[in-house]
Protein backbone atom coordinates (compact mmCIF):
# COMPACT_ATOMS: atom_id res chain seq x y z
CA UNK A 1 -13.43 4.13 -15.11
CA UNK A 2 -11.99 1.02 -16.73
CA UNK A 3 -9.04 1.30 -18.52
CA UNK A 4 -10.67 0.62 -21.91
CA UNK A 5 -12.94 3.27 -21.43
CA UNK A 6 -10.91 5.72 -23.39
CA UNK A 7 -10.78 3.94 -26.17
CA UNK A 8 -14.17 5.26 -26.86
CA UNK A 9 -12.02 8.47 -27.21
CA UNK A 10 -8.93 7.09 -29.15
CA UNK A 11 -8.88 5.11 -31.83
CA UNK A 12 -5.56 2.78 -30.34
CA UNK A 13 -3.18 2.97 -27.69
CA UNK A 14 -1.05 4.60 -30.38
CA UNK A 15 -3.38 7.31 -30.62
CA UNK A 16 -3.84 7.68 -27.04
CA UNK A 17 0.00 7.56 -26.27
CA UNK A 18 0.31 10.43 -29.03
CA UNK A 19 -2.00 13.01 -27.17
CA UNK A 20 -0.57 12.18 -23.48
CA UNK A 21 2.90 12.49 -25.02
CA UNK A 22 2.19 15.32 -26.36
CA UNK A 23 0.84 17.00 -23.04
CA UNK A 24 3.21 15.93 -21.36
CA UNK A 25 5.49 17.65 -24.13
CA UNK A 26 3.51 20.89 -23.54
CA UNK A 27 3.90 20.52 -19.69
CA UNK A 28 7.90 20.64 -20.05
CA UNK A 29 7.51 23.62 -22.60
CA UNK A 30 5.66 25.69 -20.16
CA UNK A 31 8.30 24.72 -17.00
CA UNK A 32 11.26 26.14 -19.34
CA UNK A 33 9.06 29.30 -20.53
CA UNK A 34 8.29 30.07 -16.99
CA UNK A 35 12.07 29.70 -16.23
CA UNK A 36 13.06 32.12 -19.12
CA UNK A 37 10.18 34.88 -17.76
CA UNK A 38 11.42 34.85 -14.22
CA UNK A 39 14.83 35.73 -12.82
CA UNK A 40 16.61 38.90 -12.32
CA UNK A 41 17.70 39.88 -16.13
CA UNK A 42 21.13 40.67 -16.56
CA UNK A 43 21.81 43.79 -17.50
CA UNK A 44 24.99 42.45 -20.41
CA UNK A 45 22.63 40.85 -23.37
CA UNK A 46 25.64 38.43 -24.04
CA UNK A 47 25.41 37.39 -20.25
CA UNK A 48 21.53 37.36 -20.19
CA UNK A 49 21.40 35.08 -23.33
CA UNK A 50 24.24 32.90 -21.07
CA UNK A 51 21.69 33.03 -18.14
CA UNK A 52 18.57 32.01 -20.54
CA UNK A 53 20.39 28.72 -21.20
CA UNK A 54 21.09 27.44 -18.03
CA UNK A 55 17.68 28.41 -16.82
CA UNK A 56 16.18 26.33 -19.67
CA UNK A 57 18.98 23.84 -18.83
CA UNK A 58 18.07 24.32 -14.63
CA UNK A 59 13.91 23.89 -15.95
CA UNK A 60 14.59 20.85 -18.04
CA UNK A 61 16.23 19.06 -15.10
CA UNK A 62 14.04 20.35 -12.51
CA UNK A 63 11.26 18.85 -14.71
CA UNK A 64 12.56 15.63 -14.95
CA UNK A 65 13.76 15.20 -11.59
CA UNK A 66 10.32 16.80 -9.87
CA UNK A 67 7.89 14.04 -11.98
CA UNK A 68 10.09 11.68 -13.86
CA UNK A 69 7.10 9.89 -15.04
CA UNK A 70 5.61 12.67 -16.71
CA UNK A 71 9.28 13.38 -17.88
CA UNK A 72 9.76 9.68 -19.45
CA UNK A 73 6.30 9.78 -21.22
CA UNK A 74 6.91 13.11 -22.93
CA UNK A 75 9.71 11.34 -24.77
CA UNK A 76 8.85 7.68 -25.06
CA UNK A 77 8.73 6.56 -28.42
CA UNK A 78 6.28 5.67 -30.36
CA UNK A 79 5.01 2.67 -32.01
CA UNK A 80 4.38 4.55 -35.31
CA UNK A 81 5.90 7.52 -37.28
CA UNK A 82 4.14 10.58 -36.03
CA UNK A 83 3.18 13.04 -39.32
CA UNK A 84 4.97 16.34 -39.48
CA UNK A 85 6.72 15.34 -35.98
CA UNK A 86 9.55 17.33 -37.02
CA UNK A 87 7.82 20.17 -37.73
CA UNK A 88 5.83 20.33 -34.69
CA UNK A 89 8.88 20.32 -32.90
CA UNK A 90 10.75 23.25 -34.63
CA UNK A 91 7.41 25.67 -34.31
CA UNK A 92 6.89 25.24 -30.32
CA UNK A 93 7.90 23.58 -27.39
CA UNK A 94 11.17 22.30 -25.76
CA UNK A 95 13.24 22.13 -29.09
CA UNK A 96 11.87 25.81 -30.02
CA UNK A 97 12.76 27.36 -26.49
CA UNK A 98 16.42 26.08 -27.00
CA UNK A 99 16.43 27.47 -30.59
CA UNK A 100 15.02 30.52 -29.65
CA UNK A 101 17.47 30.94 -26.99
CA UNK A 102 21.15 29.38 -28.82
CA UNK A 103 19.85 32.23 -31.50
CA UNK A 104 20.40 34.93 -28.78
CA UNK A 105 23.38 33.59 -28.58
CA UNK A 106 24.83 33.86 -31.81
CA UNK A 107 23.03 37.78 -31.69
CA UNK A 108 25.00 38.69 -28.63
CA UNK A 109 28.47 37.51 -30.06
CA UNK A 110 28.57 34.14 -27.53
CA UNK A 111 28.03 31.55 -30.80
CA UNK A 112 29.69 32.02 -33.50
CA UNK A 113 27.34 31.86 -36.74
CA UNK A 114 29.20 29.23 -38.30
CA UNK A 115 28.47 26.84 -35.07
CA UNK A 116 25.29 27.76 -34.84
CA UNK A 117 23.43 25.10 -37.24
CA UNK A 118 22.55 21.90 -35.38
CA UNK A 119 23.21 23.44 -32.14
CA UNK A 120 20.10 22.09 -30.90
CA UNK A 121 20.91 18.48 -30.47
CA UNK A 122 24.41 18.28 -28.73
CA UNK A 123 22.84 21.31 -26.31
CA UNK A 124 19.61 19.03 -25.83
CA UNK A 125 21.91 15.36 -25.61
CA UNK A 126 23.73 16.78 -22.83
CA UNK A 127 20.86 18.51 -20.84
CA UNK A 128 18.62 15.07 -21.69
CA UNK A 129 21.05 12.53 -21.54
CA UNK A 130 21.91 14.17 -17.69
CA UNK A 131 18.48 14.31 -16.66
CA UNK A 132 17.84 10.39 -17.68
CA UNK A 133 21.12 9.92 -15.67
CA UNK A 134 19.86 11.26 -12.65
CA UNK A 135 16.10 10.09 -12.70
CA UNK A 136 17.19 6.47 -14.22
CA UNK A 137 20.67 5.99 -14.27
CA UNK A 138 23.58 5.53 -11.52
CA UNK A 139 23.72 9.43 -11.05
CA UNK A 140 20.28 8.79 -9.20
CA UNK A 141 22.11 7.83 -6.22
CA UNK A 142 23.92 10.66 -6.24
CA UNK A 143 23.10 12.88 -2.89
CA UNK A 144 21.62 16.56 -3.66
CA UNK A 145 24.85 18.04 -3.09
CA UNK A 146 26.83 16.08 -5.59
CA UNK A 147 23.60 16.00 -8.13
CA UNK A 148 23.71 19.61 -7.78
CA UNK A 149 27.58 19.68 -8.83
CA UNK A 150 26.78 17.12 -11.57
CA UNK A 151 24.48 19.78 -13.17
CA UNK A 152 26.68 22.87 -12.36
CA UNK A 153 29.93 20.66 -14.28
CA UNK A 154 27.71 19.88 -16.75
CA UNK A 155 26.36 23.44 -17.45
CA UNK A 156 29.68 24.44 -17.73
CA UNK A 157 30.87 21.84 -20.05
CA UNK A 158 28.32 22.50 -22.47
CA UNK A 159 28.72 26.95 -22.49
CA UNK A 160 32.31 26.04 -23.07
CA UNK A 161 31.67 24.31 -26.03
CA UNK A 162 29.42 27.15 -27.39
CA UNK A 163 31.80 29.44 -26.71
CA UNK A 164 34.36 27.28 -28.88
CA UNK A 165 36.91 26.68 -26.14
CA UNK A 166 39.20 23.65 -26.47
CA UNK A 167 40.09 21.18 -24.11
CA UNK A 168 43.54 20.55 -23.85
């Protein structure tokens, strides 16, 4: 198959770029689903909506470590504004998942309500911004021991800023 053989399927690369994206997309929504349905539930809700982050947090990672390329595609950007993108995103998917879950949170007393809107994207920067640091950036060198601690720290940075504790 030549490479401009699916064009006879898409109308551009744009096009083309859209659905694989969007697979791709689909491929890291069903890695963090599968993380939230297996476990061992915790018996606390306020710790088992705890443990439903970092498992999403653990699936994201494990995604984009595990097939990077797959992992860079699902969030290249694209050439063109994609209609009702925003929407999309809020109904299923990654950015669902973690909204799903951070609500949980704020039901079992570990957000508080008022910290709750926009929650999504410093909980998504750090998990993403990590993962591109470890499949692209220096922390890609890191050994598995010390990637492993990376990811722990970083965990752990981010539920403490949920929880609203300060740094001093």
């Amino acid at each position: 198959v030549s490479a401009a053989a699916a064009y006879r399927h898409f109308a551009d690369h744009d096009e083309l770029l859209q659905v694989v994206r969007q697979r791709a997309l689909d491929a890291l929504a069903e890695a963090m689903q599968q993380s939230l349905d297996s476990g061992d539930k915790l018996g606390d809700p306020a710790l088992e909506s705890v443990r439903r982050l970092r498992a999403l947090g653990q699936a994201y990672l494990r995604f984009a470590l595990t097939d990077p390329g797959l992992f860079r595609t699902a969030f290249c950007r694209p050439d063109k504004p994609v209609p009702d993108a925003a929407e999309r995103m809020a109904e299923h998917g990654p950015y669902a998942l973690l909204s799903g879950v951070l609500d949980e949170l704020v039901a079992h007393g570990v957000l508080d309500p008022a910290r709750r809107p926009g929650a999504e994207i410093p909980a998504w920067s750090a998990v993403h911004g990590l993962a591109t640091l470890l499949t692209d950036g220096p922390l890609a060198l890191l050994s598995a021991e010390d990637r492993a601690e990376a990811i722990d720290r970083n965990a752990d940075f981010l539920l403490n800023g949920i929880r609203g504790r300060r740094m001093r």
